[in-house]
N, C-alpha and C. Protein backbone atom coordinates (compact mmCIF):
# COMPACT_ATOMS: atom_id res chain seq x y z
N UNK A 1 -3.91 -33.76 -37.39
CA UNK A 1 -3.06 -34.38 -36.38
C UNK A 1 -3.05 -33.50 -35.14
N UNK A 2 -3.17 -34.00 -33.96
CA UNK A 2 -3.09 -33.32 -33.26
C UNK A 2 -1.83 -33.34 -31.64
N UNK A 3 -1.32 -32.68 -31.19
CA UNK A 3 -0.29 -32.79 -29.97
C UNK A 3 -1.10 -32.72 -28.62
N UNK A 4 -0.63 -33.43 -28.03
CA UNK A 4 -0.67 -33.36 -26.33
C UNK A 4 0.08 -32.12 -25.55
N UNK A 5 -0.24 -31.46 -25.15
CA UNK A 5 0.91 -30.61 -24.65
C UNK A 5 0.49 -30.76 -22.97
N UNK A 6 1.92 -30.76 -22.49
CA UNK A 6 2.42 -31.61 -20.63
C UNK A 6 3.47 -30.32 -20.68
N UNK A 7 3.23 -30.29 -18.96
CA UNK A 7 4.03 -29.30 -18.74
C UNK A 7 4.01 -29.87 -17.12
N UNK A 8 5.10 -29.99 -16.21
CA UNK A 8 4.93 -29.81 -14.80
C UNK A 8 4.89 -28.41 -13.93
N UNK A 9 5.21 -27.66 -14.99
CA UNK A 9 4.82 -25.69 -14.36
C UNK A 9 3.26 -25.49 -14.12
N UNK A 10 2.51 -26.17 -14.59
CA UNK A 10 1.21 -26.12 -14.12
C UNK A 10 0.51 -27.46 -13.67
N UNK A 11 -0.49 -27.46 -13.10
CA UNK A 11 -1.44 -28.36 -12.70
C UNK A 11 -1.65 -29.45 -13.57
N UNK A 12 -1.64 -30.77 -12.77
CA UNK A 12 -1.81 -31.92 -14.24
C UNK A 12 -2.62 -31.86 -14.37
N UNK A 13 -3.77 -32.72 -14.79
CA UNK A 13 -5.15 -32.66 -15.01
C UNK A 13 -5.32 -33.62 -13.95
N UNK A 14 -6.71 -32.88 -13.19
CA UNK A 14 -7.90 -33.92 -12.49
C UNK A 14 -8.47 -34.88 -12.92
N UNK A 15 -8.55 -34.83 -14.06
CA UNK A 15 -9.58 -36.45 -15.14
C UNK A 15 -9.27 -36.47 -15.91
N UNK A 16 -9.95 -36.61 -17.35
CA UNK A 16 -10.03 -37.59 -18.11
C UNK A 16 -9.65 -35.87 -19.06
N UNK A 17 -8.72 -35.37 -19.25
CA UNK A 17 -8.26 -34.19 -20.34
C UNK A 17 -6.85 -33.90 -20.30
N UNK A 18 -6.31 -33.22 -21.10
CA UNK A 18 -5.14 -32.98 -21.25
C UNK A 18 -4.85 -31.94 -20.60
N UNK A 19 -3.55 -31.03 -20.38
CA UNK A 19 -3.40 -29.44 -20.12
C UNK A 19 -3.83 -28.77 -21.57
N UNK A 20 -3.81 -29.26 -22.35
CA UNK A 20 -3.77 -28.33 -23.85
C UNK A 20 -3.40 -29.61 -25.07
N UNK A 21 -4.24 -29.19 -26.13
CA UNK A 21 -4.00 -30.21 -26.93
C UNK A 21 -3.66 -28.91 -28.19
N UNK A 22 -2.58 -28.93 -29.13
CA UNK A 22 -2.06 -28.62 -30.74
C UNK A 22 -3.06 -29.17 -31.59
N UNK A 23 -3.93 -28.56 -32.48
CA UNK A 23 -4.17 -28.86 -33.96
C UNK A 23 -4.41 -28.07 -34.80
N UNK A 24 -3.95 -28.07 -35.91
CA UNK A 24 -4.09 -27.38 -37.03
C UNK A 24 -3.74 -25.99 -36.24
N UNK A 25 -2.52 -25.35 -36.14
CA UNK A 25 -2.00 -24.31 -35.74
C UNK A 25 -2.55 -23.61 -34.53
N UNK A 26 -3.43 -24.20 -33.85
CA UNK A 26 -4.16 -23.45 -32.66
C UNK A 26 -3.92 -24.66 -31.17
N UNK A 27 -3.62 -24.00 -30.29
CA UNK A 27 -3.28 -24.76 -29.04
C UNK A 27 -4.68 -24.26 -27.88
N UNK A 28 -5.13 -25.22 -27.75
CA UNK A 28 -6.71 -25.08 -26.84
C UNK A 28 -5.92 -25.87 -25.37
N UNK A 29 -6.20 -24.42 -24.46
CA UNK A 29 -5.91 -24.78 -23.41
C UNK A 29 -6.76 -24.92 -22.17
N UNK A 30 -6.74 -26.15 -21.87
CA UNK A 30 -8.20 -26.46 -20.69
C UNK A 30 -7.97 -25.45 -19.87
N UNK A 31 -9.64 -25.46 -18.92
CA UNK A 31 -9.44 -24.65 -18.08
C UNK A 31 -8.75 -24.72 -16.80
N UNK A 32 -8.00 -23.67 -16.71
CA UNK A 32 -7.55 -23.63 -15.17
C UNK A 32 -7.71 -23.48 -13.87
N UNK A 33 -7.50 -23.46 -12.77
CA UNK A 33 -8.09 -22.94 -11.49
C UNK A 33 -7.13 -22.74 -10.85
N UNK A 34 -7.40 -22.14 -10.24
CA UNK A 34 -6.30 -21.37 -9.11
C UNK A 34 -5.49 -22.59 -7.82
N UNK A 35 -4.53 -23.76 -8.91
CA UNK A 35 -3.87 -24.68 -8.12
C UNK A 35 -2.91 -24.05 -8.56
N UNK A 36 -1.87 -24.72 -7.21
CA UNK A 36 -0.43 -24.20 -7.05
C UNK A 36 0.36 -25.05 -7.58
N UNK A 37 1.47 -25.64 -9.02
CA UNK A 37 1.36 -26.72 -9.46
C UNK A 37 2.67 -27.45 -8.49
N UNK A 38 3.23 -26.57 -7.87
CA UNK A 38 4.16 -27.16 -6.95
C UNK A 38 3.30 -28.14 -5.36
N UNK A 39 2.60 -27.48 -5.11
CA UNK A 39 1.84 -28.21 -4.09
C UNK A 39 0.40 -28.90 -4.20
N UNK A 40 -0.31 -28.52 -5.15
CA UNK A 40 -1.23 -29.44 -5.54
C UNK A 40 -2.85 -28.69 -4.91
N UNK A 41 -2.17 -27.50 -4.05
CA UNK A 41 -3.68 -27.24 -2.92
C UNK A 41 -3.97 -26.02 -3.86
N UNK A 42 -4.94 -25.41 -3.24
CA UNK A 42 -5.66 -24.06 -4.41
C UNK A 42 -5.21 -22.99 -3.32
N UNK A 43 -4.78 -21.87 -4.46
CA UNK A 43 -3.92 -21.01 -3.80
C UNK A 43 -5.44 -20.05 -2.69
N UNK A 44 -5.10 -20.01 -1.67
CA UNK A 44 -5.46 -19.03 -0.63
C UNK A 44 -5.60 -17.47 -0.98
N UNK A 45 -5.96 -17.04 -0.44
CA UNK A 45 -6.34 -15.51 -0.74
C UNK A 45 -7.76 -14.85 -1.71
N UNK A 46 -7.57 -13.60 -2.18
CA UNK A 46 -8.69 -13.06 -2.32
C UNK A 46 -8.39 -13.43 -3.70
N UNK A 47 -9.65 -12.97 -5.11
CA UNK A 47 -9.87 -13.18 -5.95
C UNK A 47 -8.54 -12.77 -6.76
N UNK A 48 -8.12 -11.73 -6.58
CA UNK A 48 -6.93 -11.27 -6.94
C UNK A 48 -5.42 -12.16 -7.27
N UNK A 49 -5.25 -12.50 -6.11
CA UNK A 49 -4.16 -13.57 -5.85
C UNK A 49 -4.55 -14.95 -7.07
N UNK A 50 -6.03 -15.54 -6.67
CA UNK A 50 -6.49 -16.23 -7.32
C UNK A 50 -6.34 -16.51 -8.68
N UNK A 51 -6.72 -15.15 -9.65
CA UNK A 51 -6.76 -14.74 -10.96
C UNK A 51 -5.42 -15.17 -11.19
N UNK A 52 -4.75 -13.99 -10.58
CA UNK A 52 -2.79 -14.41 -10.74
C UNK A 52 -2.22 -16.18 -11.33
N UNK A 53 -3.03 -16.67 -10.33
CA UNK A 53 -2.36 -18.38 -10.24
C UNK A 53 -2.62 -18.41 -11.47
N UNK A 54 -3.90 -18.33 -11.98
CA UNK A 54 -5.09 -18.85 -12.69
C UNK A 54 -3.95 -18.70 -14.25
N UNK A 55 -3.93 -17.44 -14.26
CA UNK A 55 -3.04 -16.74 -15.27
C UNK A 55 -1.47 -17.39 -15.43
N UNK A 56 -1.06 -17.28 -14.67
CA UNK A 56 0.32 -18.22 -14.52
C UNK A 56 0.54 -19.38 -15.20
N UNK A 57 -0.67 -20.32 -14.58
CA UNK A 57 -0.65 -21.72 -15.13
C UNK A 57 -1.10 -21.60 -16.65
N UNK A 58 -1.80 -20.51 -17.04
CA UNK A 58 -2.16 -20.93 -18.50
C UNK A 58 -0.74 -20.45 -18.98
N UNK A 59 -0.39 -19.33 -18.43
CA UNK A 59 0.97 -19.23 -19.27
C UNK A 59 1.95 -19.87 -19.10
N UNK A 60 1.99 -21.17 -18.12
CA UNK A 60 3.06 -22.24 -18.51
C UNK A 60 2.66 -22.94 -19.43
N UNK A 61 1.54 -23.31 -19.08
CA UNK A 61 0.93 -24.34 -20.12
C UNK A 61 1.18 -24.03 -22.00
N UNK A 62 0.67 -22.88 -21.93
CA UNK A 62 1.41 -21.94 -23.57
C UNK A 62 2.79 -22.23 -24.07
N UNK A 63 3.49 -22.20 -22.82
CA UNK A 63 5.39 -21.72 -23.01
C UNK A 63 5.32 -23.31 -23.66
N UNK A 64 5.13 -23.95 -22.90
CA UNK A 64 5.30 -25.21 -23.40
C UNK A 64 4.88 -26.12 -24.76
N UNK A 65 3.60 -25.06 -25.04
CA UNK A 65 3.62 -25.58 -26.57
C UNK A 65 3.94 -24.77 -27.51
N UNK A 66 4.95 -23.27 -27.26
CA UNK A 66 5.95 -23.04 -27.88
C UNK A 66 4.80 -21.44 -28.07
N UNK A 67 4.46 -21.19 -27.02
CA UNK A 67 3.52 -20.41 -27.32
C UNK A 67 3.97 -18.98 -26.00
N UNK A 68 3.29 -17.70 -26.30
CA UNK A 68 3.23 -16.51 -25.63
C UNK A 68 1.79 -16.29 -25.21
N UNK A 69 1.63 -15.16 -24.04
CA UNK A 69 0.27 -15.05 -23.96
C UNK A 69 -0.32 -13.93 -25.21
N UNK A 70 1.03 -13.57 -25.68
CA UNK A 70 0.43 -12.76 -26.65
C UNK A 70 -0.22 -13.58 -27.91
N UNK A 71 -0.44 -14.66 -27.94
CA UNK A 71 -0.69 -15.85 -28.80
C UNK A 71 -1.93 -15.79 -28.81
N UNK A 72 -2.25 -15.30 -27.79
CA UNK A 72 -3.90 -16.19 -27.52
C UNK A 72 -4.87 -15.45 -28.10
N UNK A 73 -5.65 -16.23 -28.84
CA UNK A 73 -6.99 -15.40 -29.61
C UNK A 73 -8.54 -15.46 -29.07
N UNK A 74 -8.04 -15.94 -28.47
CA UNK A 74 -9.74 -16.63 -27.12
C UNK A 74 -9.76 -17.05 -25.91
N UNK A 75 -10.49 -16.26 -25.10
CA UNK A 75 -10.75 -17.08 -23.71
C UNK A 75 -11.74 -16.79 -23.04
N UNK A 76 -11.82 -17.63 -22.24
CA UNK A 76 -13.37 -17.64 -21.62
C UNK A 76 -13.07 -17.45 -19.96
N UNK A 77 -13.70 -16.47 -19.64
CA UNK A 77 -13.57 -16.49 -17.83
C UNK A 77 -14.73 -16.89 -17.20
N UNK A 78 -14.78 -17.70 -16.10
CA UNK A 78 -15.72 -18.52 -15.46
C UNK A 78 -15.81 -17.68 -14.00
N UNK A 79 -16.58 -17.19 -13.80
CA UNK A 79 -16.66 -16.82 -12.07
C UNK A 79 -18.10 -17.05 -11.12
N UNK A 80 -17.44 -17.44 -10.24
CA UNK A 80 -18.50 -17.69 -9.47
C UNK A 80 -19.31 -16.71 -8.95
N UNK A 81 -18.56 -15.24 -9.13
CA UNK A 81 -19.15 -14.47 -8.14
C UNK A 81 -18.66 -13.10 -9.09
N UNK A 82 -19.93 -12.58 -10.28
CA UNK A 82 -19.82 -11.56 -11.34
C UNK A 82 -19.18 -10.68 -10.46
N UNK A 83 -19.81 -10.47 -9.12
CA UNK A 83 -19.27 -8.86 -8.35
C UNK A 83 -17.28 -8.81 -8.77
N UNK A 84 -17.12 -10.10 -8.62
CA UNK A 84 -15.38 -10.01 -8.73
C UNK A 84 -15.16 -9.69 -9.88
N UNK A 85 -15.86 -9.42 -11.18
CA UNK A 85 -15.06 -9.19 -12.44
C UNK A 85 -14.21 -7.94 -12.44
N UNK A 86 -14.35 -6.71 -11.68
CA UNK A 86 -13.70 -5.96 -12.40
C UNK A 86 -11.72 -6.11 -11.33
N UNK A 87 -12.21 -6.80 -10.49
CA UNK A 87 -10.52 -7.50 -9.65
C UNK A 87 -10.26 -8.18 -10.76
N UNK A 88 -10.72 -9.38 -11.37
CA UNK A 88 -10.27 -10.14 -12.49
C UNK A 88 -10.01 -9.52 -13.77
N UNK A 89 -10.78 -8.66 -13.99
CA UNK A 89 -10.41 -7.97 -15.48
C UNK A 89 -9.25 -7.20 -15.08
N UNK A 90 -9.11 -6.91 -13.93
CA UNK A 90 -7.59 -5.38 -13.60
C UNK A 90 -6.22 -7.14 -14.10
N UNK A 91 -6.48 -8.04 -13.30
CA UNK A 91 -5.39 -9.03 -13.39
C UNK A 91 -4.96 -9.57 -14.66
N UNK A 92 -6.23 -9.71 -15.22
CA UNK A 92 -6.31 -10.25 -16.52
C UNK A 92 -5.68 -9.52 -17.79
N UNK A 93 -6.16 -8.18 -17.40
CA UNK A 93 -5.93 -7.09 -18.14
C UNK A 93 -4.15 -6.84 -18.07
N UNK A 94 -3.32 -7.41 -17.08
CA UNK A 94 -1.85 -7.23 -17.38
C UNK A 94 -0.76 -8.23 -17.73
N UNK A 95 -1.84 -9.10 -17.95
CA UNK A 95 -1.42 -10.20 -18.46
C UNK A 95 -1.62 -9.48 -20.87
N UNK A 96 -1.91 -9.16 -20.79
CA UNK A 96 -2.26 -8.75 -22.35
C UNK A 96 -2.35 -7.13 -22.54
N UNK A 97 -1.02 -6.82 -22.19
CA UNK A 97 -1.37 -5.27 -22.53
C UNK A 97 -1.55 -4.42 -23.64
N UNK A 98 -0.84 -5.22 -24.79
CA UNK A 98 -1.71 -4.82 -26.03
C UNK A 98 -2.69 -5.99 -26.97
N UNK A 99 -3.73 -5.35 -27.73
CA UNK A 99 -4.01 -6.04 -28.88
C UNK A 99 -4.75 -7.36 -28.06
N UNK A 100 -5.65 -7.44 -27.02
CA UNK A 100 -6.07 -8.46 -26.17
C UNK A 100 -6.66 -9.47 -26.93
N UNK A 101 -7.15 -10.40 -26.09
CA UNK A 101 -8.11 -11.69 -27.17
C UNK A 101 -9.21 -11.87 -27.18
N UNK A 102 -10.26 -12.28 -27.99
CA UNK A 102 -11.80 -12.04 -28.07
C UNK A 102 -11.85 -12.66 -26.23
N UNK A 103 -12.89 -12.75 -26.02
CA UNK A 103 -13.22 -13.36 -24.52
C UNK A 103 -14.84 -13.03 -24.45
N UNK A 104 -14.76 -14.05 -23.40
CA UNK A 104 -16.38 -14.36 -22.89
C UNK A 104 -16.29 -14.20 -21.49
N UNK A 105 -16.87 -13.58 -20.31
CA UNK A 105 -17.01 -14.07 -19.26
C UNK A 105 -18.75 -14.43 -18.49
N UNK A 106 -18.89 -15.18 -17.72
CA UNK A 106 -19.76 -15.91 -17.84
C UNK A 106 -19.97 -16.00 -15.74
N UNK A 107 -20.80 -15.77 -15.13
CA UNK A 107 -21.52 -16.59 -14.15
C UNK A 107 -21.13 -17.48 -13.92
N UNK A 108 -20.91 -18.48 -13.03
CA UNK A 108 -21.09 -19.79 -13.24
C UNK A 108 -21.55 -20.64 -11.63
N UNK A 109 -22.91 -21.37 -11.54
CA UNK A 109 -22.89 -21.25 -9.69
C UNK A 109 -21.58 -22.43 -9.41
N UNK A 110 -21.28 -23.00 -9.97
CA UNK A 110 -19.94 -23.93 -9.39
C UNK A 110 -18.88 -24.40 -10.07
N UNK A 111 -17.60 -24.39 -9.74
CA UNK A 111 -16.54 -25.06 -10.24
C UNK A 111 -15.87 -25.64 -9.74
N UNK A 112 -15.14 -26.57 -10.29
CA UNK A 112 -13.99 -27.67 -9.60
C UNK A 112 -13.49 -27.27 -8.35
N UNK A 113 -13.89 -28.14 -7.75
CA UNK A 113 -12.96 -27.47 -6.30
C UNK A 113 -13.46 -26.49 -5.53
N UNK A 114 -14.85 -26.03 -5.85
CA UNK A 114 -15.58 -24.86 -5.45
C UNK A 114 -14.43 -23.33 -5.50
N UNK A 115 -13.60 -23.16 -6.46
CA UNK A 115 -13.15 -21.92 -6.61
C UNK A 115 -13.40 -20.69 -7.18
N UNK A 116 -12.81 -19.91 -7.25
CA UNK A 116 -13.77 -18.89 -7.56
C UNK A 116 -13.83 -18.07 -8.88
N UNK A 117 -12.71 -18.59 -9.61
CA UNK A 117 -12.04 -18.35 -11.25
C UNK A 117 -12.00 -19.71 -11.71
N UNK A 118 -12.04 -19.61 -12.97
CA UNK A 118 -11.35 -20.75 -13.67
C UNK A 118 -11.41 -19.65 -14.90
N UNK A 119 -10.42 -20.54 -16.24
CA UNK A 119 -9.92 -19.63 -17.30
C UNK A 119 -10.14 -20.83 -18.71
N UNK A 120 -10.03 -20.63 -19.76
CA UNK A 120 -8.98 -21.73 -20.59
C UNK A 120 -9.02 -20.48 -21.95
N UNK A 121 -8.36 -20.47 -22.68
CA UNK A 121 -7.38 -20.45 -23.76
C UNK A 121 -7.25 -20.80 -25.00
N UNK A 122 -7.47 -20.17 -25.96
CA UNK A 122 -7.17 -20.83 -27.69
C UNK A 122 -6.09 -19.53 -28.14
N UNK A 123 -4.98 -20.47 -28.61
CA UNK A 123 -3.64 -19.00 -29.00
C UNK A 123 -3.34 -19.95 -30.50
N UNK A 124 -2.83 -18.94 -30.81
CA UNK A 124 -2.53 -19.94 -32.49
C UNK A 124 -1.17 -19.55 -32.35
N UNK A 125 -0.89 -20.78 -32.93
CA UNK A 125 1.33 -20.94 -32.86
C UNK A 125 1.45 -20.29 -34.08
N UNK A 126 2.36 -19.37 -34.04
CA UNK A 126 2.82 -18.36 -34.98
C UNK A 126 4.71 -18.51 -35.26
C-alpha cells in the first residue's frame, strides 16, 4: 500500500508526480529544485543559497510524512556544474551532521528549469 505525501511548505509538483510517495516503511522523495514554495519562482543567488532552498523543501516534504532529515538513507545530487560540488557538499553536509546517507552525485547537462541543483530522497519512517 502505498501514501501520497502533500505538503504546501514545499513546491507542488510540475507534472505528472507526487512530492513523495510512503511504501512499505520508506518515503521516496522526488526531486527538488531550488523553488521558493511561497512564490513559485527559483530562488536567485549563487549555488549556495540554491542548495539551501533545495534542502529546505526536501525537509518539508519529510516533516510531513512524519519524517526527519535524520531519516534519510539515500540521495542523489544532480548538478549541472561538478565545479560546484564542494559549495553543495559544505550545504549539504549541515543538513546531516551525524551518521549521513548513502548518496550519489552525478553531472547532469540539464534540469527543470535550467537550475543548477536538484536533490530527491529515500528516509525510512522509524
Amino acid at each position: 500500500m502505498k501514501k501520497i505525501i502533500r505538503t504546501t511548505e514545499a513546491p507542488q509538483a510540475i507534472g505528472p508526480y507526487s512530492q513523495a510517495v510512503e511504501a512499505n516503511g520508506f518515503v521516496f522523495v522526488s526531486g527538488q529544485i531550488p523553488l521558493d514554495p511561497k512564490t513559485g519562482n527559483i530562488v536567485t543567488g549563487d549555488i549556495r543559497e540554491q542548495t539551501k532552498r533545495v534542502m529546505e523543501n526536501g525537509k518539508a516534504i519529510l516533516s510531513a510524512a512524519g519524517c526527519a532529515m535524520s531519516d534519510v538513507v539515500k540521495s542523489t545530487i544532480y548538478l549541472k556544474n561538478i565545479g560546484d560540488f564542494a559549495d553543495v557538499n559544505e550545504i549539504y553536509g549541515s543538513y546531516f551532521p551525524a551518521d549521513p546517507p548513502a548518496r550519489a552525485t552525478v553531472e547532469v547537462s540539464r534540469l527543470p528549469k535550467d537550475v543548477a541543483v536538484e536533490m530527491d530522497f529515500v528516509a525510512v519512517k522509524v
